[in-house]
N, C-alpha and C. Protein backbone atom coordinates (compact mmCIF):
# COMPACT_ATOMS: atom_id res chain seq x y z
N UNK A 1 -13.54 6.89 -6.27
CA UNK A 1 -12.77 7.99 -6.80
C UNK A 1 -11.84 8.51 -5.71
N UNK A 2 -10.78 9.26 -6.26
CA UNK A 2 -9.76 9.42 -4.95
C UNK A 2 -10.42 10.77 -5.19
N UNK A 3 -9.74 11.13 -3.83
CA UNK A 3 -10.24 12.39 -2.63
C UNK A 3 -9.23 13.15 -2.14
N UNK A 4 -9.10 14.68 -2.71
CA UNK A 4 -8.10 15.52 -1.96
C UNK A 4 -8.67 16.11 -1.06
N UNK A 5 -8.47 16.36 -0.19
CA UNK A 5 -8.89 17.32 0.92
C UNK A 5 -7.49 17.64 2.02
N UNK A 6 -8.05 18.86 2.57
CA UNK A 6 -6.79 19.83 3.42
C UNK A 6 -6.23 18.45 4.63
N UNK A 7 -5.27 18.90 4.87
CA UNK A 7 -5.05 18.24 5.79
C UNK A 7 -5.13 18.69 7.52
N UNK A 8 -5.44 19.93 7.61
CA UNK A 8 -5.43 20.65 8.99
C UNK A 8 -5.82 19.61 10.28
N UNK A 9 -6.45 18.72 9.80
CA UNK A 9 -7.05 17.96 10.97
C UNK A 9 -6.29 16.40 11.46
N UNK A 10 -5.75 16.37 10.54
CA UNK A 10 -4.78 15.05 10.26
C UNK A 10 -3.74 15.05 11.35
N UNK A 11 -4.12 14.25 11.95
CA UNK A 11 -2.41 13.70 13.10
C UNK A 11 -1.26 13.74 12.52
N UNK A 12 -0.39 14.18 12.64
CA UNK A 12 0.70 13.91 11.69
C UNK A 12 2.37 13.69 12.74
N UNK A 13 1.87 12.89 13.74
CA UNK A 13 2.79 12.85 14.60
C UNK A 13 3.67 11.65 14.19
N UNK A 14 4.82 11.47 14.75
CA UNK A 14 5.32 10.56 14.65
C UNK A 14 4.97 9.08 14.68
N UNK A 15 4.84 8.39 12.93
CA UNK A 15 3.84 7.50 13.35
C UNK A 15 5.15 5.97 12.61
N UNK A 16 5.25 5.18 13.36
CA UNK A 16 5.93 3.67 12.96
C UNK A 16 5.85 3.44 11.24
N UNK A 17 6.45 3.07 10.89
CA UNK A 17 5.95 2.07 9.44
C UNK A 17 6.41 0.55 9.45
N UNK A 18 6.04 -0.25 8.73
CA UNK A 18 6.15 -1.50 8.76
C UNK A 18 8.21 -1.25 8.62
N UNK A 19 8.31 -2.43 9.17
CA UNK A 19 10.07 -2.56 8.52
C UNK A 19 10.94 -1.13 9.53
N UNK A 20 10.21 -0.86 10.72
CA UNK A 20 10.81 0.37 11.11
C UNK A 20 11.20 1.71 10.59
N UNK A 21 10.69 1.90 8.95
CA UNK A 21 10.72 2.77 8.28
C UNK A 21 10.23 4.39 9.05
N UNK A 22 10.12 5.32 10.15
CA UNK A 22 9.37 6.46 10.71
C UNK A 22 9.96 7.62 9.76
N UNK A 23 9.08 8.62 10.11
CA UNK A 23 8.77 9.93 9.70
C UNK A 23 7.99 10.15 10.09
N UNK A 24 8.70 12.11 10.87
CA UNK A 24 7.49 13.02 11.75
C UNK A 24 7.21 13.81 10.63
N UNK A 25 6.20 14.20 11.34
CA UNK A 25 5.50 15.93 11.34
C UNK A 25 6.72 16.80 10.29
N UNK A 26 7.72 16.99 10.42
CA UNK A 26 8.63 17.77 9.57
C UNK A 26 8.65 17.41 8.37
N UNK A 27 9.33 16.33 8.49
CA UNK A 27 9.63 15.24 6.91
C UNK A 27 7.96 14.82 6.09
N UNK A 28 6.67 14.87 6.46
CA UNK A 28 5.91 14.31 5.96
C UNK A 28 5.47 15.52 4.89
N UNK A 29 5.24 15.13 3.89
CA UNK A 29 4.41 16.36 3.09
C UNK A 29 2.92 15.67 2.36
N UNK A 30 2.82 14.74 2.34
CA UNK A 30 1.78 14.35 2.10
C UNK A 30 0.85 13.13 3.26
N UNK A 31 -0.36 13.04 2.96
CA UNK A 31 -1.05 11.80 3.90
C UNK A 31 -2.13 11.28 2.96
N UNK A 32 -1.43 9.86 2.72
CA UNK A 32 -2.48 9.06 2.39
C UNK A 32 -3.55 8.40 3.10
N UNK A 33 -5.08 9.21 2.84
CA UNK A 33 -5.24 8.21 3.14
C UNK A 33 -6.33 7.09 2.96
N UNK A 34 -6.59 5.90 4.07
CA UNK A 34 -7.22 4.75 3.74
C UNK A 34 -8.70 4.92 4.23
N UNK A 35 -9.11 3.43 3.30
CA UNK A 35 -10.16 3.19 3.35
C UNK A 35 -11.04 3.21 4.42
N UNK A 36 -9.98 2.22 5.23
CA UNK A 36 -10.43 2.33 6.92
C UNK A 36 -10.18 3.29 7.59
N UNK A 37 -9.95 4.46 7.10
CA UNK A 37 -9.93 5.52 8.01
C UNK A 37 -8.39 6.38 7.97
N UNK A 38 -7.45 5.49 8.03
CA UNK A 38 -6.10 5.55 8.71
C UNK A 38 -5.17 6.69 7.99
N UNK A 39 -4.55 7.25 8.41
CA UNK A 39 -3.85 7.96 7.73
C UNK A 39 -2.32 7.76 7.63
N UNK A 40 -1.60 7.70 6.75
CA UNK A 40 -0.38 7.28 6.52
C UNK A 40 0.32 8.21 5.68
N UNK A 41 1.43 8.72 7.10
CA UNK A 41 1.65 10.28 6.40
C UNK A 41 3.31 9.00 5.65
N UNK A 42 3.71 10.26 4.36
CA UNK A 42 4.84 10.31 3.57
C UNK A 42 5.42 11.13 2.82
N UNK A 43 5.96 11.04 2.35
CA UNK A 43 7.17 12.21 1.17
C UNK A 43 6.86 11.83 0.05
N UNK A 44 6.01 12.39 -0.91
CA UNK A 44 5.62 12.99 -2.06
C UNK A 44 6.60 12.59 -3.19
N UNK A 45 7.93 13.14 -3.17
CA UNK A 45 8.88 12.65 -3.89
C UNK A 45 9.27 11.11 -3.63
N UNK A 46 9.26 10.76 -3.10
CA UNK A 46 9.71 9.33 -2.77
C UNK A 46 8.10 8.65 -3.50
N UNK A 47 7.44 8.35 -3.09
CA UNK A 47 6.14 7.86 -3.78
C UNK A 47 6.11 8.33 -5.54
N UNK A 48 6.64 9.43 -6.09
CA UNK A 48 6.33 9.94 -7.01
C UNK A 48 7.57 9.72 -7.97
N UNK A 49 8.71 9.00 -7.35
CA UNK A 49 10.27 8.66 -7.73
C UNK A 49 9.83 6.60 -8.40
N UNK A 50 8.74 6.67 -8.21
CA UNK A 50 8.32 5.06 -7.84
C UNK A 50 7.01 5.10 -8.69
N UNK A 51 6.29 6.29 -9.04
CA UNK A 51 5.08 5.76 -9.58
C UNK A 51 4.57 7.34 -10.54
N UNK A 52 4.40 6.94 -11.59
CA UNK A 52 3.88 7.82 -12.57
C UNK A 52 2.14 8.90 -12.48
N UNK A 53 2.04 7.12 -11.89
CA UNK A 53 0.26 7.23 -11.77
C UNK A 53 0.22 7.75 -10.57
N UNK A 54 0.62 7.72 -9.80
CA UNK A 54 1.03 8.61 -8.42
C UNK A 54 1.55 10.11 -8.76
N UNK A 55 2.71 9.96 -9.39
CA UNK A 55 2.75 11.63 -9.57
C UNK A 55 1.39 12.49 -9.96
N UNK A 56 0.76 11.76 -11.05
CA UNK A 56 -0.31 12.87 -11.45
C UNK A 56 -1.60 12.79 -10.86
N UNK A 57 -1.22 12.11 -9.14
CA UNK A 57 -2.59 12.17 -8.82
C UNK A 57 -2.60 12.94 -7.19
N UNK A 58 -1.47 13.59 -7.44
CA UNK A 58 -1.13 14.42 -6.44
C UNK A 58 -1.35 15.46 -6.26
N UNK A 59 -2.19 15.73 -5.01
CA UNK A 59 -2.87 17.26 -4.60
C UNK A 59 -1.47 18.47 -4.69
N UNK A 60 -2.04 19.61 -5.10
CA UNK A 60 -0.85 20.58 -4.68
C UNK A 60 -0.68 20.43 -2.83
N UNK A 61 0.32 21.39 -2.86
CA UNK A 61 0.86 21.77 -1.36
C UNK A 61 -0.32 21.50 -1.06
N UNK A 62 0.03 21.62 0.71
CA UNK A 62 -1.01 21.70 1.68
C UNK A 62 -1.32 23.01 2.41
N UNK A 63 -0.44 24.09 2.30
CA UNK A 63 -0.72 25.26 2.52
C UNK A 63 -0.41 25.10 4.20
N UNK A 64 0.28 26.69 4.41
CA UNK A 64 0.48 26.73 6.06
C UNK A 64 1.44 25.37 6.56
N UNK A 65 2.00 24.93 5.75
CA UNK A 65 3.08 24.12 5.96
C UNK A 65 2.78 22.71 6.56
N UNK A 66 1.38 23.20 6.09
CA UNK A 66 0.87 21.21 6.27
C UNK A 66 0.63 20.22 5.53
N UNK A 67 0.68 19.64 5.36
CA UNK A 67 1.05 18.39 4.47
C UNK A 67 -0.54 18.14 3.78
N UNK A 68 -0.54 17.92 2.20
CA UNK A 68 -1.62 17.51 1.40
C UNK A 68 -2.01 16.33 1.71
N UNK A 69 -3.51 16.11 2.00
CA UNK A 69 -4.06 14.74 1.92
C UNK A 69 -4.91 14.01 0.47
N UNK A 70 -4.47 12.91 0.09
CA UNK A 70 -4.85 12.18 -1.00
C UNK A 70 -5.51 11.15 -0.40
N UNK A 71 -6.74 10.67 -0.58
CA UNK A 71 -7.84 9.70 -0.31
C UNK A 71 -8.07 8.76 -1.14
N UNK A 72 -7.01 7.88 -1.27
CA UNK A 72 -6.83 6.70 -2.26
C UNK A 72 -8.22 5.17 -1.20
N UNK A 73 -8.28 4.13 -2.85
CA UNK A 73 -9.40 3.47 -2.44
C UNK A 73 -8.74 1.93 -2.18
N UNK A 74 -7.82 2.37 -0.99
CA UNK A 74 -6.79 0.82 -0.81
C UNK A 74 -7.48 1.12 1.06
N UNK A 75 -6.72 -0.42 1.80
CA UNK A 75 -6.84 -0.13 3.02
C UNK A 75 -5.40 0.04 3.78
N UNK A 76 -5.47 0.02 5.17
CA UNK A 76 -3.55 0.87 5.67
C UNK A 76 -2.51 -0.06 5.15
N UNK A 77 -3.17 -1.64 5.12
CA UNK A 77 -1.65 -2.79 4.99
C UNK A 77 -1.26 -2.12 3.98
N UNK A 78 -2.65 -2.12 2.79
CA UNK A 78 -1.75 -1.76 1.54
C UNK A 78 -1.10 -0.71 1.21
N UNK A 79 -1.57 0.28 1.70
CA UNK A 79 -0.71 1.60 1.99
C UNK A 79 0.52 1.69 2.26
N UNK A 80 0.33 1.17 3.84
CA UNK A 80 1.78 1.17 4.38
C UNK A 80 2.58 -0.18 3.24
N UNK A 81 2.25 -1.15 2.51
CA UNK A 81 3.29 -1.85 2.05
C UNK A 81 3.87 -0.85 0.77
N UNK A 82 3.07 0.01 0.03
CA UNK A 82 3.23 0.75 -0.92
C UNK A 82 4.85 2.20 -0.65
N UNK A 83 3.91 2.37 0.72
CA UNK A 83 5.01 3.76 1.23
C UNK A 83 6.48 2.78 1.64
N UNK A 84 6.92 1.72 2.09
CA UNK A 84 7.11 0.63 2.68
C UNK A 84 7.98 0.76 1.31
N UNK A 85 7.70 0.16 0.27
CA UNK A 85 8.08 -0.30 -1.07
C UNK A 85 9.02 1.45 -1.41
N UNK A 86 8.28 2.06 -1.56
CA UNK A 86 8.89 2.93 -1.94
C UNK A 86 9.98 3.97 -1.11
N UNK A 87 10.04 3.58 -0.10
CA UNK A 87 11.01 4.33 0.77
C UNK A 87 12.17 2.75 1.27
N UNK A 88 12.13 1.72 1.06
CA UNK A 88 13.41 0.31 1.33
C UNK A 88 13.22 -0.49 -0.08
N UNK A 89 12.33 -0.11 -0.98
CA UNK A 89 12.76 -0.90 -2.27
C UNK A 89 12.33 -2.39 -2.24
N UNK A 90 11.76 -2.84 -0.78
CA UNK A 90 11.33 -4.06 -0.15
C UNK A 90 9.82 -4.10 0.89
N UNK A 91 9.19 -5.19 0.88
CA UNK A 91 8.28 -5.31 1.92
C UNK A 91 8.62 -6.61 2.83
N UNK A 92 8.21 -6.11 4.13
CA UNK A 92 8.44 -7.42 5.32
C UNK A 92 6.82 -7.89 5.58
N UNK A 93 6.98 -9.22 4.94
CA UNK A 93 5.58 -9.60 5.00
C UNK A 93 5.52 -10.56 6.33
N UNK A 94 6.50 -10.45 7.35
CA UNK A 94 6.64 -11.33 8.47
C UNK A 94 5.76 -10.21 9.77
N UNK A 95 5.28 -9.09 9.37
CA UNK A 95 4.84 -8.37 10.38
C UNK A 95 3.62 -8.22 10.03
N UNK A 96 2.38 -8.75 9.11
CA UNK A 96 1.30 -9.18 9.18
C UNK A 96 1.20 -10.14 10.69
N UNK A 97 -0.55 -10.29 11.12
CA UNK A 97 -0.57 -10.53 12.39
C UNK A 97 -0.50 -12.38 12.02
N UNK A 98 -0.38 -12.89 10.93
CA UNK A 98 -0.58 -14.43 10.31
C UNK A 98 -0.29 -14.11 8.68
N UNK A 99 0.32 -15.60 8.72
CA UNK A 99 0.39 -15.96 7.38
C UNK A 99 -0.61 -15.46 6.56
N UNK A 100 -2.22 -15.95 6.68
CA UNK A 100 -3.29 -15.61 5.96
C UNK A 100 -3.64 -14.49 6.11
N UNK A 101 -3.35 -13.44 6.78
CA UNK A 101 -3.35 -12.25 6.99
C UNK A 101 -2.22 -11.23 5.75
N UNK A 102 -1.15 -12.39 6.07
CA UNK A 102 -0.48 -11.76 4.71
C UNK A 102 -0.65 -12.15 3.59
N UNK A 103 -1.21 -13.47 3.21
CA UNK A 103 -1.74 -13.88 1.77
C UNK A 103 -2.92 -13.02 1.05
N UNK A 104 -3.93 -12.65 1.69
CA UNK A 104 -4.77 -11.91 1.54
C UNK A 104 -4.60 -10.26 1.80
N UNK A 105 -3.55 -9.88 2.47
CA UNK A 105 -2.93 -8.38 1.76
C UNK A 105 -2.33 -8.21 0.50
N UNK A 106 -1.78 -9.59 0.34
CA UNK A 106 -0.57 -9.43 -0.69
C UNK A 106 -1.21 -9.37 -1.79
N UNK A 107 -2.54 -10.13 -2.19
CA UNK A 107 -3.28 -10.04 -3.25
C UNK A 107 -3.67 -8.68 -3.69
N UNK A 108 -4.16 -7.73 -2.47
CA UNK A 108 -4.67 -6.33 -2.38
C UNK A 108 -3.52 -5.69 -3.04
N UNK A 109 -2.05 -6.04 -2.67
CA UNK A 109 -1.08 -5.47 -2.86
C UNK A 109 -0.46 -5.86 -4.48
N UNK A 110 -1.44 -6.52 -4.81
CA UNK A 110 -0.84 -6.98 -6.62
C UNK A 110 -1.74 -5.81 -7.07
N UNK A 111 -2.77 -5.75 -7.04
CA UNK A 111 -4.57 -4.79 -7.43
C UNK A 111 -3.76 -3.62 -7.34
N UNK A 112 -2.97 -3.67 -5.85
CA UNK A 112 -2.81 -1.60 -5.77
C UNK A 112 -1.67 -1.20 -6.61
N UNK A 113 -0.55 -2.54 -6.68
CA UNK A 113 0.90 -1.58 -7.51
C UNK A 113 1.11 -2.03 -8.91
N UNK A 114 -0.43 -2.81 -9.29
CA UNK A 114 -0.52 -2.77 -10.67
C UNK A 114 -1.18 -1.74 -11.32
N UNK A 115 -2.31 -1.21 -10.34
CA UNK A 115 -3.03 0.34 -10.32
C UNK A 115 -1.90 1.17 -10.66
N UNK A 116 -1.28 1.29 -9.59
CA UNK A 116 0.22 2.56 -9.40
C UNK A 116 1.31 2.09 -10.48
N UNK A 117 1.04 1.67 -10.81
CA UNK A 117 2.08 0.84 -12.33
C UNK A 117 3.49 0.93 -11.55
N UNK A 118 3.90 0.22 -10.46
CA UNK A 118 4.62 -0.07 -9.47
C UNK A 118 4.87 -1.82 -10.01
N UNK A 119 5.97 -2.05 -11.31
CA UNK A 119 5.89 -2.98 -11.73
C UNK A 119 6.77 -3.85 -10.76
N UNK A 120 7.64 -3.60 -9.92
CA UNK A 120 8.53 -4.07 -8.96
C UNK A 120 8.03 -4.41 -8.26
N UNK A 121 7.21 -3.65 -7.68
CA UNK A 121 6.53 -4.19 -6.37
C UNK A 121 5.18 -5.10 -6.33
N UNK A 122 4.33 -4.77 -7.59
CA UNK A 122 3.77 -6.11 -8.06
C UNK A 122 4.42 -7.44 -8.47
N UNK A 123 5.51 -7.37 -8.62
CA UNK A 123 6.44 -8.54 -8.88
C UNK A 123 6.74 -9.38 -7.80
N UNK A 124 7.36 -8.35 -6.54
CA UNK A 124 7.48 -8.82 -5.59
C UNK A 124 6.67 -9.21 -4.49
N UNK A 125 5.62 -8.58 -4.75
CA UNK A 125 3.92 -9.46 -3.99
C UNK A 125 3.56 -10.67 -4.46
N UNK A 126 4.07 -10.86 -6.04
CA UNK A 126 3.42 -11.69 -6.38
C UNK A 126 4.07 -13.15 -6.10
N UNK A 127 5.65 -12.58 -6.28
CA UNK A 127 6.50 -13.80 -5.55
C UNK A 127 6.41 -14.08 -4.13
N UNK A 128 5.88 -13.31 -3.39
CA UNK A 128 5.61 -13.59 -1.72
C UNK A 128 4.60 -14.22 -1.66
N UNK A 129 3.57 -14.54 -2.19
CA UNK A 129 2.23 -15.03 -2.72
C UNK A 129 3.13 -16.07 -2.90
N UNK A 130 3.77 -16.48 -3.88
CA UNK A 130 4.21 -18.00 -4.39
C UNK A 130 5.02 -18.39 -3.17
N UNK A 131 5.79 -18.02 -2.56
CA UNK A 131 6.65 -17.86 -1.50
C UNK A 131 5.59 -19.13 -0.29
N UNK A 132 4.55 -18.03 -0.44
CA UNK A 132 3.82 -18.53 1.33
C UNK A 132 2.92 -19.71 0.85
N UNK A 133 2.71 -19.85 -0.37
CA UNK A 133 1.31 -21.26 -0.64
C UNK A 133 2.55 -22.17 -1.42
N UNK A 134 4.13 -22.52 -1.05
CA UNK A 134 4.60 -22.78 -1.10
C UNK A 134 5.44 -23.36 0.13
N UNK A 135 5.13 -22.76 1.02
CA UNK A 135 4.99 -23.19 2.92
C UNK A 135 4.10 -24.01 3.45
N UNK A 136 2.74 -23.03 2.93
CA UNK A 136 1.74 -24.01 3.32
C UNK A 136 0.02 -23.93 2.11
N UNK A 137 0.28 -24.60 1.84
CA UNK A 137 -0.65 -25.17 0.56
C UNK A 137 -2.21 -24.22 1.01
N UNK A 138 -2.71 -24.71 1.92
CA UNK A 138 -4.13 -24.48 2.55
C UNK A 138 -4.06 -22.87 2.17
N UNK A 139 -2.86 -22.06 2.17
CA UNK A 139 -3.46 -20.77 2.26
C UNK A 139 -4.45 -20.59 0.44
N UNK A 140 -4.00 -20.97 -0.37
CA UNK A 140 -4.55 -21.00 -1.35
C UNK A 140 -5.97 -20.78 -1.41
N UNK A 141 -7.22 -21.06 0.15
CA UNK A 141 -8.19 -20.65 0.18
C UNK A 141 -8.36 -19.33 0.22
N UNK A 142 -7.42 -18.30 1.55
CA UNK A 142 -7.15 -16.76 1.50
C UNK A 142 -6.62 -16.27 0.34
N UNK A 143 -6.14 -16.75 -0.56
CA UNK A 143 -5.17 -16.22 -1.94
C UNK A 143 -6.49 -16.34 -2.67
N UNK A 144 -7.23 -17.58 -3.44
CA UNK A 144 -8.81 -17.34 -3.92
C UNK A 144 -9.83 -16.57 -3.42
N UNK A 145 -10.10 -16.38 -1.98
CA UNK A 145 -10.75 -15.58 -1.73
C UNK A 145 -10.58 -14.16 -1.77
N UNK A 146 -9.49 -13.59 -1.31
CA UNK A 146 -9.22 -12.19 -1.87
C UNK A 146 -9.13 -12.10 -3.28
N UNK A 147 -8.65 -12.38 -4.07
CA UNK A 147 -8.21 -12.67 -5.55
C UNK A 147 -9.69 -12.13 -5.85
N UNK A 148 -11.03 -12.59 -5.82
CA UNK A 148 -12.46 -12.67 -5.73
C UNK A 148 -13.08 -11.38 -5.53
N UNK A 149 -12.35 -11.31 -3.87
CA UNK A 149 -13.09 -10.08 -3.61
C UNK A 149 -12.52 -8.65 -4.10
N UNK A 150 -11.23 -8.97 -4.46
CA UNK A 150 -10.85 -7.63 -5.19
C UNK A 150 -11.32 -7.10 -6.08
N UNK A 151 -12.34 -8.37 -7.45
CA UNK A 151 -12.94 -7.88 -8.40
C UNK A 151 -12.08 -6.82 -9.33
N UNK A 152 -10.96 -7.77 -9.31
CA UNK A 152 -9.84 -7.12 -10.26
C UNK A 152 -9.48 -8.17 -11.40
N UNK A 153 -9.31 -7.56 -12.77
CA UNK A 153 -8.28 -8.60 -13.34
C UNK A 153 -7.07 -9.06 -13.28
N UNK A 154 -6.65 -8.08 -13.07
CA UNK A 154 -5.13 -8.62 -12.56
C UNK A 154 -4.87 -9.62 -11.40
N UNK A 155 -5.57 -9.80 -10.34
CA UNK A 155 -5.97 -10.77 -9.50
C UNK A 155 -6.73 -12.15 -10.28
N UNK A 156 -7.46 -12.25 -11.25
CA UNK A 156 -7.32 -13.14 -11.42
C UNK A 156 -6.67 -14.67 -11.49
N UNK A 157 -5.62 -14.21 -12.10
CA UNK A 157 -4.57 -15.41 -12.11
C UNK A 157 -3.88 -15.93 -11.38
N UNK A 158 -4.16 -15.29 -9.42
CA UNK A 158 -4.01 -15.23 -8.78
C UNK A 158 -4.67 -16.61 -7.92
N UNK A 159 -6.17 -16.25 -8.75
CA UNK A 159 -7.26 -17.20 -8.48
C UNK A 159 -6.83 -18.72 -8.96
N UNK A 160 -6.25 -18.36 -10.20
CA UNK A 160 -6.28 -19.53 -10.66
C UNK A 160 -5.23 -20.33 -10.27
N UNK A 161 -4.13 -19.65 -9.39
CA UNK A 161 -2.88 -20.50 -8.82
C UNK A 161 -3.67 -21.30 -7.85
N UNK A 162 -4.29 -20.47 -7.15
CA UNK A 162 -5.16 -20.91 -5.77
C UNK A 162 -5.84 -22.89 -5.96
């Protein structure tokens, strides 16, 4: 289940995004965050310009001029490819640390922006997916195995390219 809670404790410093995308402390009004811990601050409107299911799952303000935290059940890749997506309209899947590193986000990343009814950006995961086991065949083991462990349907068919 997602999780609002204050944000008072949250870093909210100037933090990188994939694709060189930044935003400080001023510009952030919201922080997502992950599974693993991480927090990935962003702009509310921009996420909410991009996703329906996102607008209505948004904490009010944060009060005292700090930014609301939302405790979604993704981990940071997928996060940051989501905030990523919605602030360049694109994801750079060349800054995963490996290929199979990005085959097996990208799957996470079909699960999360078919969740967020983010039909673009499930489109475009799904073609980066065809993209990379189209380079190199073998990844098709990381594309089945996440596909699996997502315990999603929409990942399925994912499986079955594999």
């Amino acid at each position: 289940e997602n999780e609002v809670q204050s944000a008072e404790n949250v870093d909210t410093a100037i933090t990188p995004y994939p694709g060189n995308i930044i935003f400080n402390k001023d510009e952030t009004d919201i922080i997502l965050l992950s599974t693993d811990g991480v927090s990935v601050p962003a702009v509310r409107s921009l996420l909410m310009a991009q996703s329906s299911k996102l607008s209505s799952m948004m904490p009010c303000e944060g009060g005292k001029g700090l930014p609301s935290t939302l405790s979604l059940d993704y981990d940071t890749f997928t996060l940051h490819a989501i905030v990523e997506f919605c602030y360049s309209g694109g994801i750079d899947v060349t800054l995963y640390p490996s290929k199979e590193a990005a085959a097996r986000a990208l799957v996470w990343l079909v699960a999360a922006s078919h969740f967020f009814e983010i039909h673009a950006l499930e489109k475009m995961a799904r073609c980066q997916i065809h993209e990379l086991l189209s380079e190199w065949r073998p990844l098709a083991c990381a594309v089945l195995d996440a596909a699996i462990v997502t315990e999603d349907r929409v990942t399925r068919d994912l499986a079955s390219i594999a």
